[in-house]
Structures are given as structure tokens and as C-alpha cells.
N, C-alpha and C. Protein backbone atom coordinates (compact mmCIF):
# COMPACT_ATOMS: atom_id res chain seq x y z
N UNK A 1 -1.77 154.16 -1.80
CA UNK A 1 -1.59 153.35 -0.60
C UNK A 1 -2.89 152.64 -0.26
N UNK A 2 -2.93 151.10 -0.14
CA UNK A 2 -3.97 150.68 0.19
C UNK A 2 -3.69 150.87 1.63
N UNK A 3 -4.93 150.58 2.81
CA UNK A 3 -4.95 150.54 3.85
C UNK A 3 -5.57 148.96 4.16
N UNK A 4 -4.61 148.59 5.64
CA UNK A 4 -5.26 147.00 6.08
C UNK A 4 -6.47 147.26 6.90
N UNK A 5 -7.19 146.57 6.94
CA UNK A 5 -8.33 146.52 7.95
C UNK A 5 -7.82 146.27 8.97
N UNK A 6 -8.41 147.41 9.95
CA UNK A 6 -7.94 147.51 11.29
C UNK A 6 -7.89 146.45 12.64
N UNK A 7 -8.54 145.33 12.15
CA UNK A 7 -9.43 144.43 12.90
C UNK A 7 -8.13 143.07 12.76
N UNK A 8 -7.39 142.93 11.26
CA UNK A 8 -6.29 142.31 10.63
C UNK A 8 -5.34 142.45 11.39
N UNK A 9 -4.79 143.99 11.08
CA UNK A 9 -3.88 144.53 11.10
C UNK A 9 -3.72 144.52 13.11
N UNK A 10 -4.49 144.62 14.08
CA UNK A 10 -4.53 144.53 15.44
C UNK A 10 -4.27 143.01 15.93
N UNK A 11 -4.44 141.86 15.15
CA UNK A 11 -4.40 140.86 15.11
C UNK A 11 -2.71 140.38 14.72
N UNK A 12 -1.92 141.11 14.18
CA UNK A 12 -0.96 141.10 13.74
C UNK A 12 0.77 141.11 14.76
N UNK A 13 1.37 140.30 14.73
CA UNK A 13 2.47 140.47 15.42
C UNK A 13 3.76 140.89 14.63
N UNK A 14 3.79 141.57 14.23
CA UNK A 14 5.14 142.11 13.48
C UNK A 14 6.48 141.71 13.92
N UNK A 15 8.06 141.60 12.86
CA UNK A 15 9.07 142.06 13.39
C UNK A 15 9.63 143.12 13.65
N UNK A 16 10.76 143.68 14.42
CA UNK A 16 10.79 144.67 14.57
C UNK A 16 11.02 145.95 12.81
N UNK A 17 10.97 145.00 12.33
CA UNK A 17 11.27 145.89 10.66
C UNK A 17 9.20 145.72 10.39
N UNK A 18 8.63 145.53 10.82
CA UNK A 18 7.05 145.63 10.85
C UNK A 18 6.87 144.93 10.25
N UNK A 19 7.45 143.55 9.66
CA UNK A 19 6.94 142.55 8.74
C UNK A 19 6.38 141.45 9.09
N UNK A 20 6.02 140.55 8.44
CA UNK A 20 5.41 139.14 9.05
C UNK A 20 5.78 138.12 8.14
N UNK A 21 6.46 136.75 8.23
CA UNK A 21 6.70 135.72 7.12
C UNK A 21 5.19 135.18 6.44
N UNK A 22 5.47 135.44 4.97
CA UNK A 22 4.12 134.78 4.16
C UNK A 22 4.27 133.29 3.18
N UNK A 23 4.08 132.12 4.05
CA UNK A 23 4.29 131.17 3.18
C UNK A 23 3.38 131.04 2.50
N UNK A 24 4.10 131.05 0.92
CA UNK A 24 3.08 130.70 -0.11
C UNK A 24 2.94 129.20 -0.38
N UNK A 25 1.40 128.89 -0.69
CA UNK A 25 0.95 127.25 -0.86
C UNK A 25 0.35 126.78 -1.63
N UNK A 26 0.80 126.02 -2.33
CA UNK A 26 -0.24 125.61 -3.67
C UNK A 26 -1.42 125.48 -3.33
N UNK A 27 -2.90 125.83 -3.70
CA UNK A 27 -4.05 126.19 -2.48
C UNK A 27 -4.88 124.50 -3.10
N UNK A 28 -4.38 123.87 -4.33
CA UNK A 28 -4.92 122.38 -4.55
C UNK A 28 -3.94 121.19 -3.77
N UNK A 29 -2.99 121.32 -3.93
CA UNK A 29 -2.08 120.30 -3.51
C UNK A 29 -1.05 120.58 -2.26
N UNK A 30 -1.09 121.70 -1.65
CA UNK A 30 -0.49 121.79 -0.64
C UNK A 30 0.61 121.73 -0.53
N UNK A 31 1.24 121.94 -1.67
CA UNK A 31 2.93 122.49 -1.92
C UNK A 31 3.13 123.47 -1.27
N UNK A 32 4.34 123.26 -0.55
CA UNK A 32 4.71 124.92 0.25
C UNK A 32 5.96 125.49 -1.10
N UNK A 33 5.39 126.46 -1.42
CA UNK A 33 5.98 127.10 -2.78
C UNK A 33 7.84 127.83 -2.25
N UNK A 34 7.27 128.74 -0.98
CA UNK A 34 8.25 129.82 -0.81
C UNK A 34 7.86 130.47 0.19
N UNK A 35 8.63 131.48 1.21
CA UNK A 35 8.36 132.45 1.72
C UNK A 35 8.81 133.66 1.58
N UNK A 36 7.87 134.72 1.54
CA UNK A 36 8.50 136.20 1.50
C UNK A 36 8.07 136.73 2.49
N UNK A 37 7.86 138.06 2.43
CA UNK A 37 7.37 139.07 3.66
C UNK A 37 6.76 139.80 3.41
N UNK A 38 5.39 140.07 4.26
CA UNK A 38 4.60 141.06 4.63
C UNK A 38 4.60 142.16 5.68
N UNK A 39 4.48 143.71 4.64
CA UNK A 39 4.04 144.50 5.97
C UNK A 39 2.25 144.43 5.87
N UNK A 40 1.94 145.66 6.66
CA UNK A 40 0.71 145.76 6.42
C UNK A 40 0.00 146.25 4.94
N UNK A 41 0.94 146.93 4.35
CA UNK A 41 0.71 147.01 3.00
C UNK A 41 0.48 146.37 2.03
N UNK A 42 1.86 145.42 1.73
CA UNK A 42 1.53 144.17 0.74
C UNK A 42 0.60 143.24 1.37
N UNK A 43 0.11 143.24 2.65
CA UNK A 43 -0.88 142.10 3.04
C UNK A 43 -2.24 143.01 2.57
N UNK A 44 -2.16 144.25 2.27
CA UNK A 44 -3.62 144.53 2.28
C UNK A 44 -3.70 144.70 0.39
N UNK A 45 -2.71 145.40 -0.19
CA UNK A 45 -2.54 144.88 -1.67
C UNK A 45 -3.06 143.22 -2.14
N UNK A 46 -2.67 142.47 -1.25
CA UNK A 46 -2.24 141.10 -1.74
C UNK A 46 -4.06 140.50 -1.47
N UNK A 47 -4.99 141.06 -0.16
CA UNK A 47 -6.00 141.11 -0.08
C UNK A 47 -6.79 141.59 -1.42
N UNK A 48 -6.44 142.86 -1.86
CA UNK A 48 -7.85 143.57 -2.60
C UNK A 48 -7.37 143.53 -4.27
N UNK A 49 -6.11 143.23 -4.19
CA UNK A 49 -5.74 142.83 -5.74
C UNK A 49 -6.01 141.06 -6.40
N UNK A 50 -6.03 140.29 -5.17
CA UNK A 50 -5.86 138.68 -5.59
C UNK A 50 -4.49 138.22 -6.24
N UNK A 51 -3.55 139.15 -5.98
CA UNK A 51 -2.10 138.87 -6.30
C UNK A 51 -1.09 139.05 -5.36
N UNK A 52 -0.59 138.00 -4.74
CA UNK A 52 0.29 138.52 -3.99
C UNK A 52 1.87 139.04 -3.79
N UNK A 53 1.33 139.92 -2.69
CA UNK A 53 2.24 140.99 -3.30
C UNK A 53 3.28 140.95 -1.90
N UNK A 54 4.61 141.62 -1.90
CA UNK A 54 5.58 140.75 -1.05
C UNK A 54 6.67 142.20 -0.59
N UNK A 55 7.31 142.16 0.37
CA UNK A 55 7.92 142.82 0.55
C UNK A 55 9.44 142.65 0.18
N UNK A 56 10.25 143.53 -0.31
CA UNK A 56 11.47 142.76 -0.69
C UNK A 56 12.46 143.68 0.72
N UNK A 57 13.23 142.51 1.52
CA UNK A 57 13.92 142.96 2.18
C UNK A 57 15.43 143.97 1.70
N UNK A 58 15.60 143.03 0.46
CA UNK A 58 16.79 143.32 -0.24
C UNK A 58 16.77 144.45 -0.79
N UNK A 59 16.04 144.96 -1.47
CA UNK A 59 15.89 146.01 -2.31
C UNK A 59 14.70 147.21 -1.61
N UNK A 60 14.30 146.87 -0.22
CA UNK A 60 13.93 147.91 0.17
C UNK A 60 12.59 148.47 -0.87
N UNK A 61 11.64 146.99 -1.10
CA UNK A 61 10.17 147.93 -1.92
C UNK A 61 9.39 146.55 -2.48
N UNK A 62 7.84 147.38 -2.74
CA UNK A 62 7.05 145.79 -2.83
C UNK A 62 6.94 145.39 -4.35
N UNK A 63 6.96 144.01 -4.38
CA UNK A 63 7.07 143.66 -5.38
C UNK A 63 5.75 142.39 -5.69
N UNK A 64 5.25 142.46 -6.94
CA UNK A 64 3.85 141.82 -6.98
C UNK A 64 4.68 140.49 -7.58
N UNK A 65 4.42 139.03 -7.07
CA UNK A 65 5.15 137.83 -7.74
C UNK A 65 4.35 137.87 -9.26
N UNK A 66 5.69 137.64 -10.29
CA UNK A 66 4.62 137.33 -11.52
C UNK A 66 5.21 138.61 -12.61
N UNK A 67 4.89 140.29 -11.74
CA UNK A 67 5.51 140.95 -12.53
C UNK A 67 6.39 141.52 -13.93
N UNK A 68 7.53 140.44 -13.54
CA UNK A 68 9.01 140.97 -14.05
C UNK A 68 8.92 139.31 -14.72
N UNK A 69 8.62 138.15 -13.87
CA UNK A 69 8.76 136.68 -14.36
C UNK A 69 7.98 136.14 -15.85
N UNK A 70 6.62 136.83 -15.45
CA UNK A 70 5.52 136.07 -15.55
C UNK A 70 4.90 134.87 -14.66
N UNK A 71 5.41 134.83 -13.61
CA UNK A 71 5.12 133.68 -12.59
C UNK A 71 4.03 134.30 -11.33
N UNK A 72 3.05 134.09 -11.67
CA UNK A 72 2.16 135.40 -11.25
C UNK A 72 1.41 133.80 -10.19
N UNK A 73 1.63 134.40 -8.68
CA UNK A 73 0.19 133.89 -7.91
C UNK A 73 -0.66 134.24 -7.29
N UNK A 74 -1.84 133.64 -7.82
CA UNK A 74 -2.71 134.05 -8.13
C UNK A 74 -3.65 133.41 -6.95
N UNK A 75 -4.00 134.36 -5.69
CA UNK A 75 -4.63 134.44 -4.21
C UNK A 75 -5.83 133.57 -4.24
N UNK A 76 -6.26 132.57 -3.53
CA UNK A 76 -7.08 131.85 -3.72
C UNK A 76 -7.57 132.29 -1.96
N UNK A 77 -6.90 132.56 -1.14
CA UNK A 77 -7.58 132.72 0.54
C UNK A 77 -6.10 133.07 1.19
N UNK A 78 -6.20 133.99 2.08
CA UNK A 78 -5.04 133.90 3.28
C UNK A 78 -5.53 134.07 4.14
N UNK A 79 -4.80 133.23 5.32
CA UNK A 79 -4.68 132.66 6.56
C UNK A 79 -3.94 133.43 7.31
N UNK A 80 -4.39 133.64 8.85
CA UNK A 80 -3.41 134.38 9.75
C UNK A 80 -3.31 133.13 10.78
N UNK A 81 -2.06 132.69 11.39
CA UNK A 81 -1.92 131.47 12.55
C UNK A 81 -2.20 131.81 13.89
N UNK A 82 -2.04 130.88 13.96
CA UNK A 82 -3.05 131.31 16.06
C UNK A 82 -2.01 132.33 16.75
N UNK A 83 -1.25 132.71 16.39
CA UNK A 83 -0.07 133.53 16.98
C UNK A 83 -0.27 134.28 16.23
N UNK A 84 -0.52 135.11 15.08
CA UNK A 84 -0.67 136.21 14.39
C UNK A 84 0.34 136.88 13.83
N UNK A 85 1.57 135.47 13.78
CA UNK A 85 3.31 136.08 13.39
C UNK A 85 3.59 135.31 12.08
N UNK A 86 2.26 134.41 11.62
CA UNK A 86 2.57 133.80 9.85
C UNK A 86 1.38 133.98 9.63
N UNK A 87 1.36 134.83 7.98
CA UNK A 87 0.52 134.61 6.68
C UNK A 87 0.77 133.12 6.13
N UNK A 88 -0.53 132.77 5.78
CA UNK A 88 -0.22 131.70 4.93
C UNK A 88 -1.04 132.13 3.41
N UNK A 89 -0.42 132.06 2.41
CA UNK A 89 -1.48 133.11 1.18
C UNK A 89 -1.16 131.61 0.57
N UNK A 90 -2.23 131.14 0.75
CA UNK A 90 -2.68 129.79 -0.61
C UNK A 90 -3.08 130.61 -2.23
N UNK A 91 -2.11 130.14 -3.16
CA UNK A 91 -2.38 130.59 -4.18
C UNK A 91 -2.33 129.03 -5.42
N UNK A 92 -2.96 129.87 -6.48
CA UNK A 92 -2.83 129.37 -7.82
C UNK A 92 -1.46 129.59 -8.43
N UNK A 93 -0.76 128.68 -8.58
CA UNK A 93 0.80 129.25 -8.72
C UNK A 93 1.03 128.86 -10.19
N UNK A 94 1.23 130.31 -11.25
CA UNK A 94 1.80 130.13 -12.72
C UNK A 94 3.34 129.78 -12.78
N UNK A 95 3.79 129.09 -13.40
CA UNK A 95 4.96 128.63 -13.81
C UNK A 95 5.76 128.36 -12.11
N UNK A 96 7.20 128.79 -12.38
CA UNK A 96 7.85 128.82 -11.39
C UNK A 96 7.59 129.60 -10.12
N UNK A 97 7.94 129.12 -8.94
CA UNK A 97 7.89 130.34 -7.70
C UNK A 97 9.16 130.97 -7.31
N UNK A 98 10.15 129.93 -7.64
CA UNK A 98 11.54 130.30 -7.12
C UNK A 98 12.15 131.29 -7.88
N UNK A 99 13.01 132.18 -7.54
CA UNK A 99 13.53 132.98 -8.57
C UNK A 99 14.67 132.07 -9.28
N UNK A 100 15.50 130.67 -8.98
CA UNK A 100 16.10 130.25 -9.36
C UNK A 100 15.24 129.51 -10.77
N UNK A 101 14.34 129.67 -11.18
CA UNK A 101 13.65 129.02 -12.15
C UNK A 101 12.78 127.37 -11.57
N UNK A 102 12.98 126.62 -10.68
CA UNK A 102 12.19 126.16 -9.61
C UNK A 102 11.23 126.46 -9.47
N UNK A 103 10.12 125.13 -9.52
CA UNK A 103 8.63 125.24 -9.12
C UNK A 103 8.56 125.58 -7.26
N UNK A 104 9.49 124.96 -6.68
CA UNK A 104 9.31 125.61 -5.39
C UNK A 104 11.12 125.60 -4.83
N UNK A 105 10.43 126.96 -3.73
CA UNK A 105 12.03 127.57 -3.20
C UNK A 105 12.96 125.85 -2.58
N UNK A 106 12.14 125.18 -2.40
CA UNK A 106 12.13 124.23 -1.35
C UNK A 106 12.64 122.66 -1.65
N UNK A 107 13.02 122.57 -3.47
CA UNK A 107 13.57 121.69 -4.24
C UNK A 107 15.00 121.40 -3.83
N UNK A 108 15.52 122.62 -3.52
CA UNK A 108 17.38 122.28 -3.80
C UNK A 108 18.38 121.10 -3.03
N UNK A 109 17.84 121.66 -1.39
CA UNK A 109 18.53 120.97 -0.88
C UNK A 109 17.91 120.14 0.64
N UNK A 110 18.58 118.35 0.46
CA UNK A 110 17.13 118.08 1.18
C UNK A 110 18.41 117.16 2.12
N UNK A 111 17.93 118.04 3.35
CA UNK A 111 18.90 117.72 4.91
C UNK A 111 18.63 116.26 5.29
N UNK A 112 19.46 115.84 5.75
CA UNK A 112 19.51 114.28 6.27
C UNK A 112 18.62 114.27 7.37
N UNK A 113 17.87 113.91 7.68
CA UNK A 113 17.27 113.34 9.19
C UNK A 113 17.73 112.22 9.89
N UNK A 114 17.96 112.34 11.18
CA UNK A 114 18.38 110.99 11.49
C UNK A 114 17.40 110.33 12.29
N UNK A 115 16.32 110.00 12.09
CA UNK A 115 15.25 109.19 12.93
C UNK A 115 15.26 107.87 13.40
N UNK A 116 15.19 107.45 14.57
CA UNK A 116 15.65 105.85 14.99
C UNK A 116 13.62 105.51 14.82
N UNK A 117 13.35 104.10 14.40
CA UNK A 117 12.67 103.90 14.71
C UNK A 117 11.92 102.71 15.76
């Protein structure tokens, strides 16, 4: 078990399941890749390994991106927001992020806006 730094971790606004949303970001180009979830665990893994590491809601356990894929990203800095309720983990992103085989979760489907100008 890694432990978070206490100083982080007090800074932190959890849901009631103790997690926090972690958008991942291409840390050169500013692609928003995906989001998963952090407890205090995978945020302090994802700290002292340089891989981030994610909570899986579904399956109930943490999972390091990259693993099982080979789509490994690779931690370049994370960010906590002025509210302390989003990670932002800028990474080096290998191959795909999406589990659908997709460079980002965020390709599929793109909503109409209706903007007057």
C-alpha cells in the first residue's frame, strides 16, 4: 500500500465512494485523452510510480493504464483544481487511451451545438 501525502490528500474532496475524476491530457498538445478515477491510493501510486494508475468502478480494483493494452501513460505532472474535486494527470500517452482502440475516449460522438451568433 502506498500512502498519499497528507497535505494532498487534506486538500482533497472526494465522492461519497472516496474517489475523485482524473482527466487524462496529452501533457504536449493538450488532448483531453479520457477520464477515470482516483482514490487516494491510485493518486499516490500514480504519484511515485510515473504511471497512472486508476480506479476501476466496474470491477471493484486498481488498474495501471498500459498493463493488459500496452497503452501505457506515462505521468509527466498532476494537477489538483481550485476545488480539490478534479485530478488532471498530464501524461505521455502510448498508443491508444480508449479501451475501444481510440486515441481518445472523446472521438465517437460529437453533439450538435446550437450557437446564434
Amino acid at each position: 500500500m502506498t500512502t498519499l501525502d497528507p497535505q494532498i490528500a487534506a486538500r482533497l474532496k472526494r465522492t461519497e465512494d472516496g474517489l475523485v475524476p482524473a482527466v487524462a491530457q496529452q501533457h504536449d498538445t493538450g488532448e483531453v485523452l479520457m477520464l477515470g478515477w482516483m482514490d487516494d491510493e491510485a493518486l499516490a501510486r500514480t504519484l511515485s510510480t510515473g504511471r497512472a494508475t486508476y480506479w476501476s468502478r466496474s470491477r471493484q480494483e486498481y488498474w495501471v493504464k498500459g498493463d493488459t493494452s500496452g497503452h501505457v501513460q506515462w505521468v509527466k505532472e498532476v494537477r489538483l483544481d481550485c476545488d480539490g474535486d478534479t485530478v488532471l494527470v498530464k501524461v505521455d500517452q502510448v498508443g491508444a487511451a480508449c479501451h475501444t482502440g481510440d486515441r481518445t475516449c472523446f472521438d465517437a460522438d460529437l453533439l450538435g451545438v446550437g450557437v446564434d451568433g
